[in-house]
Protein backbone atom coordinates (compact mmCIF):
# COMPACT_ATOMS: atom_id res chain seq x y z
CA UNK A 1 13.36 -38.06 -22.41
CA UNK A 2 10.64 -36.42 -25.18
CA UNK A 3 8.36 -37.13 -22.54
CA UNK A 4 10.22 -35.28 -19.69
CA UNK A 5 10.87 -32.37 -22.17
CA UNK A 6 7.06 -32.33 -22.89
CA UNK A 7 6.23 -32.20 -19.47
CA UNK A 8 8.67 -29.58 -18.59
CA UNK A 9 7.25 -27.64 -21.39
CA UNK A 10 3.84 -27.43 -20.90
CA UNK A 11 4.07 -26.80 -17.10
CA UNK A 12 6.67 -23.83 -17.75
CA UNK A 13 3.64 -22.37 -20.54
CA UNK A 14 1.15 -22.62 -17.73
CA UNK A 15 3.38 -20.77 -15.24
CA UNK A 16 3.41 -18.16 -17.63
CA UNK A 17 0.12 -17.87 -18.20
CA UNK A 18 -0.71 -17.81 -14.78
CA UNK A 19 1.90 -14.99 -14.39
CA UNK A 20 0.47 -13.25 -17.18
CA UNK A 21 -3.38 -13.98 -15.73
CA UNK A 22 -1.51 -11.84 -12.40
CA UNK A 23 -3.35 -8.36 -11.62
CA UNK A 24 -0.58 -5.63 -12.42
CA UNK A 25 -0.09 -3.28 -9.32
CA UNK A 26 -1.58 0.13 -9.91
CA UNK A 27 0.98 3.26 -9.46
CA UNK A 28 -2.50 4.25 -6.08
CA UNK A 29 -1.09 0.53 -4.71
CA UNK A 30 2.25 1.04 -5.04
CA UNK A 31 1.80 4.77 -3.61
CA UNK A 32 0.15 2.38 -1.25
CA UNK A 33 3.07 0.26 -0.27
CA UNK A 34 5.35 2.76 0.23
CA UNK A 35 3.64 4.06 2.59
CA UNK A 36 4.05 0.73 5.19
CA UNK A 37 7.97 1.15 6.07
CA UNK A 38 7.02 4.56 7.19
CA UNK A 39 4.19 3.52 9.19
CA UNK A 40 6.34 0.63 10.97
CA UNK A 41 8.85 3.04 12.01
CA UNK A 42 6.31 5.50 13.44
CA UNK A 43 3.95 2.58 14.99
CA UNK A 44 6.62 0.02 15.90
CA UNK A 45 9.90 1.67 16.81
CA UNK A 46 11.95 2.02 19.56
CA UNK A 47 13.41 5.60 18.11
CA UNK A 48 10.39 7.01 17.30
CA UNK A 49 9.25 6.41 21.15
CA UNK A 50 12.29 7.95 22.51
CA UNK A 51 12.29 10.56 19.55
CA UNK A 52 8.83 11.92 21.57
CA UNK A 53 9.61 11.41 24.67
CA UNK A 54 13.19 13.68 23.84
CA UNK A 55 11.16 16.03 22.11
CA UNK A 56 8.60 16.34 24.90
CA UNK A 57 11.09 16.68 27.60
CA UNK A 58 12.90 19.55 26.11
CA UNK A 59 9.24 20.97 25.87
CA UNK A 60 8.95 20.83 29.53
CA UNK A 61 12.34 22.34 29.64
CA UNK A 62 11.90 25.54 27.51
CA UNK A 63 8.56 25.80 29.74
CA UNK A 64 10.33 25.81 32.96
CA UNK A 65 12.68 28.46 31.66
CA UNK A 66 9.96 30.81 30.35
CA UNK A 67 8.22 30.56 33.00
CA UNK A 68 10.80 31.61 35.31
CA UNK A 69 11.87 35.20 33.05
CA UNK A 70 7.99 35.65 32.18
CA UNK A 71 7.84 39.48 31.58
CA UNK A 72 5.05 41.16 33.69
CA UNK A 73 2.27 41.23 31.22
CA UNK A 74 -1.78 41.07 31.31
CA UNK A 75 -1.48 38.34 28.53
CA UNK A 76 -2.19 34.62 30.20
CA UNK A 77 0.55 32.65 29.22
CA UNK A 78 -0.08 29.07 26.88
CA UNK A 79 1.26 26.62 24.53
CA UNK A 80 -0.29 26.07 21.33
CA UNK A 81 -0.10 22.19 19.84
CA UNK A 82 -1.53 20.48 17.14
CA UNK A 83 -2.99 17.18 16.97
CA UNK A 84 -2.36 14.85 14.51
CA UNK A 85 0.97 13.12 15.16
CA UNK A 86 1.24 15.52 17.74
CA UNK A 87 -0.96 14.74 20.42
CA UNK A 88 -2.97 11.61 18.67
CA UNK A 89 -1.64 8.71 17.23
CA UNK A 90 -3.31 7.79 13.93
CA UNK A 91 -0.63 5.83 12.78
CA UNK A 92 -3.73 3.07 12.72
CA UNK A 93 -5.30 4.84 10.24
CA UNK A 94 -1.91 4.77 7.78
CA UNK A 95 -2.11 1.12 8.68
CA UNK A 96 -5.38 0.72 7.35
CA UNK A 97 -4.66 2.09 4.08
CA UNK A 98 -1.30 0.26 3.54
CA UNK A 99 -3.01 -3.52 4.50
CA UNK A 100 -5.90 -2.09 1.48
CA UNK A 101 -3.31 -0.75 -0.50
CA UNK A 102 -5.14 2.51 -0.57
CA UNK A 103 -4.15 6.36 -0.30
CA UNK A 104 -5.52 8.84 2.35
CA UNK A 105 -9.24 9.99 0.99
CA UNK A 106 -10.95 12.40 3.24
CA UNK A 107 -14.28 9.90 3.36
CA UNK A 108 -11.83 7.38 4.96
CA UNK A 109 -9.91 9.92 7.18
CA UNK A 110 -13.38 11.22 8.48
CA UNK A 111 -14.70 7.71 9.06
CA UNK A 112 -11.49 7.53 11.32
CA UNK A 113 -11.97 10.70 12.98
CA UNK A 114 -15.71 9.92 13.88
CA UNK A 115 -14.27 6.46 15.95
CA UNK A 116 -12.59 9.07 18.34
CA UNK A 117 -10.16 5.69 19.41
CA UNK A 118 -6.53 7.42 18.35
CA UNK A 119 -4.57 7.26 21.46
CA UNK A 120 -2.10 9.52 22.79
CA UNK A 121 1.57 9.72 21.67
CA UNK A 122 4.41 9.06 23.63
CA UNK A 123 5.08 12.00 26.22
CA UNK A 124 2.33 14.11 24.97
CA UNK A 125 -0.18 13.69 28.42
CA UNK A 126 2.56 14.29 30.58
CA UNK A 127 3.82 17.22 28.80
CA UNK A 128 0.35 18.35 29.04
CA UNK A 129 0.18 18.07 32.66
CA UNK A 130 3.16 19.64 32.96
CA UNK A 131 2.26 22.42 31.08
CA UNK A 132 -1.27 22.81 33.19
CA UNK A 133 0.21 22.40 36.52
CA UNK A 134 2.42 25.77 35.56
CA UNK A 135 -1.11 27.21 34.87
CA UNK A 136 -0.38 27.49 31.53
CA UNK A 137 -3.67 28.01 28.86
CA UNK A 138 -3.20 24.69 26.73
CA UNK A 139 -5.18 24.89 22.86
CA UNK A 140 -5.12 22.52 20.68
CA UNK A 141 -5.14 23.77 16.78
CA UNK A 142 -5.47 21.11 14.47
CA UNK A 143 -6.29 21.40 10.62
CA UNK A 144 -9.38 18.45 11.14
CA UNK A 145 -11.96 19.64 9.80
CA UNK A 146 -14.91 21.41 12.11
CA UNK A 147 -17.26 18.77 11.16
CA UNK A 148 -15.65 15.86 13.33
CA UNK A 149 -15.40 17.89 15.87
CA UNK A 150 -17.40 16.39 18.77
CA UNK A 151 -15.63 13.29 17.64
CA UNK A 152 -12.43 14.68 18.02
CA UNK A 153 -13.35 16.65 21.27
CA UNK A 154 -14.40 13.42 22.67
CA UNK A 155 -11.27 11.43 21.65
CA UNK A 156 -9.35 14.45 23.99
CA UNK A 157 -11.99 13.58 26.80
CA UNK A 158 -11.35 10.13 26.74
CA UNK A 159 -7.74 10.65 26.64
CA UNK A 160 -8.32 12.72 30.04
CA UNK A 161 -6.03 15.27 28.81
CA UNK A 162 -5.91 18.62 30.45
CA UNK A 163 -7.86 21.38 29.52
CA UNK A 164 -10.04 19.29 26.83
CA UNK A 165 -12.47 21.94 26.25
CA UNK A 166 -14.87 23.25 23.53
CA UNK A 167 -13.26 27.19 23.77
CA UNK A 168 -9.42 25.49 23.74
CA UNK A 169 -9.81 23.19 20.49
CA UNK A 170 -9.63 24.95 17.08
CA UNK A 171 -10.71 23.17 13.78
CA UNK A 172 -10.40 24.24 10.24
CA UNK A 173 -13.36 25.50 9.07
CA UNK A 174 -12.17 26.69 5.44
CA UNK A 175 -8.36 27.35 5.36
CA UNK A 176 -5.61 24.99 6.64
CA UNK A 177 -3.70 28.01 7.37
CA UNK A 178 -3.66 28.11 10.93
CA UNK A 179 -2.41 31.93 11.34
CA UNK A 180 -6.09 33.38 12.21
CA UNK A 181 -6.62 30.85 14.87
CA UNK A 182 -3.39 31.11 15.83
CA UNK A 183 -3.84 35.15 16.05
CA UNK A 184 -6.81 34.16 18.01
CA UNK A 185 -5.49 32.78 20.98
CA UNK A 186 -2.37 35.57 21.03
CA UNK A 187 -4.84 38.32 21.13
CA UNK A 188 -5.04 37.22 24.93
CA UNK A 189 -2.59 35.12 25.80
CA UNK A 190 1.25 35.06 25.41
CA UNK A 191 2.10 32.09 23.37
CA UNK A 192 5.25 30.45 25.00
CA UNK A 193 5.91 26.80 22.85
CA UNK A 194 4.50 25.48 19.85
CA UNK A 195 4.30 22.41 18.63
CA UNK A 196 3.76 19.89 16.34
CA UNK A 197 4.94 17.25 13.53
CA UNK A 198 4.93 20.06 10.67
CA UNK A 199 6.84 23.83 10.78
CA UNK A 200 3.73 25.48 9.47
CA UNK A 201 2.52 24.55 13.13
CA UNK A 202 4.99 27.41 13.97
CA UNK A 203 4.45 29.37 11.11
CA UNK A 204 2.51 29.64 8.01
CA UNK A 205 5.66 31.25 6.13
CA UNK A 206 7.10 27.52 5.57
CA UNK A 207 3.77 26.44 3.53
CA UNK A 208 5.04 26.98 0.15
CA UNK A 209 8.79 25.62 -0.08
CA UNK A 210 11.48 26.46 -3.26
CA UNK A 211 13.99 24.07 -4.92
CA UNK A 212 15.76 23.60 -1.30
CA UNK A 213 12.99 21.82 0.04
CA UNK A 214 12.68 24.61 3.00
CA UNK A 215 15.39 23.81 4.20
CA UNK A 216 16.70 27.21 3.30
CA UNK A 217 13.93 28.75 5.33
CA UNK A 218 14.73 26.27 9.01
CA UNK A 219 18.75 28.02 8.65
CA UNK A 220 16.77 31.45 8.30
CA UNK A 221 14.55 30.82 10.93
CA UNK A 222 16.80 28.57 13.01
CA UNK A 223 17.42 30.57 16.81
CA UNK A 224 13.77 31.49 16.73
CA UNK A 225 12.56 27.61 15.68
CA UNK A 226 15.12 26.06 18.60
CA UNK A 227 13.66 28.56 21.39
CA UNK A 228 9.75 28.69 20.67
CA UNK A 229 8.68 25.45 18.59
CA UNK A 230 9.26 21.63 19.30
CA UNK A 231 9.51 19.35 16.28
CA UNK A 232 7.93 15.87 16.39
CA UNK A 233 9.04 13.28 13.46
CA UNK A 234 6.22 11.89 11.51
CA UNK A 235 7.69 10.26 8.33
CA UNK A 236 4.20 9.02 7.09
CA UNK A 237 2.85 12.06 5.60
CA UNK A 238 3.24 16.21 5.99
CA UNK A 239 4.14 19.85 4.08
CA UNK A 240 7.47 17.86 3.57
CA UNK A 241 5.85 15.38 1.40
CA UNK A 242 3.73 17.99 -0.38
CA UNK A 243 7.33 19.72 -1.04
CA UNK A 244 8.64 16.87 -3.18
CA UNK A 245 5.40 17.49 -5.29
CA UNK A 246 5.58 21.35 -6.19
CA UNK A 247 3.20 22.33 -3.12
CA UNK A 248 1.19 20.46 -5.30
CA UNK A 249 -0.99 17.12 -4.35
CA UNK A 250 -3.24 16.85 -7.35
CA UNK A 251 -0.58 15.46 -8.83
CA UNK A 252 -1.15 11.40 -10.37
CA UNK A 253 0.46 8.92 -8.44
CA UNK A 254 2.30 7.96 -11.03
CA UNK A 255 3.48 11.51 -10.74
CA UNK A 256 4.05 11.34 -7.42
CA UNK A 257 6.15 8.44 -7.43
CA UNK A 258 8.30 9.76 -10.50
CA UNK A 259 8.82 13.00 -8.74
CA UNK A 260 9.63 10.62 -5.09
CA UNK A 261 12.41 8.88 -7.53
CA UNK A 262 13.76 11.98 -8.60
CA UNK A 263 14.06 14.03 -5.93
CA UNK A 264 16.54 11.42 -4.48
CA UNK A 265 20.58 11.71 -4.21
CA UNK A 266 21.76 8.33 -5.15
CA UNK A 267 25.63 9.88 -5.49
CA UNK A 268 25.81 6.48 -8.26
C-alpha cells in the first residue's frame, strides 16, 4: 500500500511539473483564437452563403428599380463596391493567422494580397454582371493599399469580373477615408448602390462611433442606408470591431480583450 501511495505520488508531482513546464498562452494568441469561430462562420456556413446571396439579390433589385425612374441626367450611372469581404474572400487569410495563433500585421496581409488567389464571394460575379449588362459604370474602392495593386488588379482579372480595369479600381494611397475617391467617381457619374461589409463604405460619417456603438447613427441614417447601400456580414474584423476599442486599435491585446469582455450584456 506505501508502495502504491509512493507511486501515485511521484507520478501526480511529475504531472505537475510538466503542467507547470506548459508555455502560458499570450493575451496576441488568445486575440488569436478568438478570432477562429468567426472565421468558421464566414468560411464554412450555410447562413453566411445565403446571407450574400440575399444581400446580392436585393442589390439587383434596388438596381432594376433605379434604373427604371433614372432622372434624365448627363451623369453615367454606377455602383460603387468595395473589396474585401465584399467582392473577395480572404477569409483564408483569417485562417492563416488563427492556425499560427497570430493577429493581422500588414507584412502578412500584403504577402496575401501579392498571391492575388482570394476568390469571389457568394453572389458578388453575378451581381456584377447584372449590374454591367444594365450598362452600369462598376468601381471598385477598396482601402488596400496602392502598392499591391497590380496584385489586386490581377486577382479581379482572374476572377473575370466585369469591368476589371486600371481607371475603375481605387486604392488607398494615404487615407482610408474613402470620401475623395468616392467624390471622384460622382463628379461624373450618378452613384446608384453602394456596397460593402462596413457603413463607412456608404459614408465616412460612421468612422468614429459614441457610447452606442453607431448604432445611434444606422436609426438616423436608416431610409437613406435601406435605399442606396447593401450590407454584407463579415464578423471577422471591421469599424465595428474598432468601435469596441475607442476608434482606437493601438490598444494591447490584453486591452483589447478586457474591453471585448466588457462591452458584453451578460443580463447575470
Amino acid at each position: 500500500m506505501r508502495l502504491l501511495l509512493f507511486i501515485i505520488s511521484v507520478l501526480t508531482i511529475n504531472a505537475c511539473q510538466q503542467i507547470s513546464k506548459e508555455k502560458p498562452i499570450s493575451a496576441d494568441e488568445k486575440l488569436s483564437m478568438q478570432l477562429g469561430n468567426a472565421t468558421v462562420w464566414f468560411q464554412q456556413s450555410a447562413e453566411m452563403e445565403a446571407s450574400f446571396l440575399q444581400a446580392y439579390d436585393k442589390g439587383k433589385m434596388l438596381l432594376k428599380i433605379k434604373m427604371d425612374t433614372l432622372s434624365d441626367s448627363n451623369l453615367k450611372p454606377a455602383v460603387i463596391l468595395d473589396l474585401d469581404e465584399t467582392v473577395l474572400d480572404n477569409s483564408p487569410y483569417e485562417a492563416r493567422l488563427f492556425l499560427k495563433g497570430e493577429n493581422y500585421s500588414s507584412e502578412s496581409w500584403e504577402k496575401w494580397c501579392n498571391e492575388a488567389q482570394a476568390d469571389a464571394l457568394p453572389g458578388a460575379v453575378e451581381f456584377l454582371n447584372f449590374a454591367d449588362s444594365l450598362g452600369l459604370k462598376i468601381f471598385y474602392v477598396s482601402n488596400r493599399k496602392i502598392g499591391v495593386f497590380e496584385p489586386t488588379l490581377k486577382n479581379l482579372q482572374t476572377l473575370k469580373l466585369p469591368q476589371a480595369e486600371k481607371d475603375h479600381l481605387l486604392l488607398r494611397t494615404t487615407k482610408s477615408d474613402k470620401t475623395e475617391r468616392r467624390e471622384m467617381v460622382k463628379a461624373d457619374h450618378q452613384i446608384l448602390l453602394y456596397v460593402g461589409d462596413n457603413l463607412t463604405d456608404y459614408s465616412q460619417v460612421f468612422a468614429e462611433r459614441d457610447s452606442t456603438l453607431g448604432k445611434d447613427l444606422v436609426k438616423k441614417h436608416q431610409k437613406e442606408l435601406l435605399q442606396n447601400f447593401i450590407m454584407l456580414p463579415n464578423p471577422m474584423y471591421g469599424e465595428w470591431e474598432s468601435a469596441v476599442y475607442g476608434n482606437d486599435f493601438s490598444k494591447s491585446a490584453t486591452e483589447k480583450l478586457e474591453l471585448r469582455k466588457k462591452i458584453l450584456e451578460s443580463k447575470f
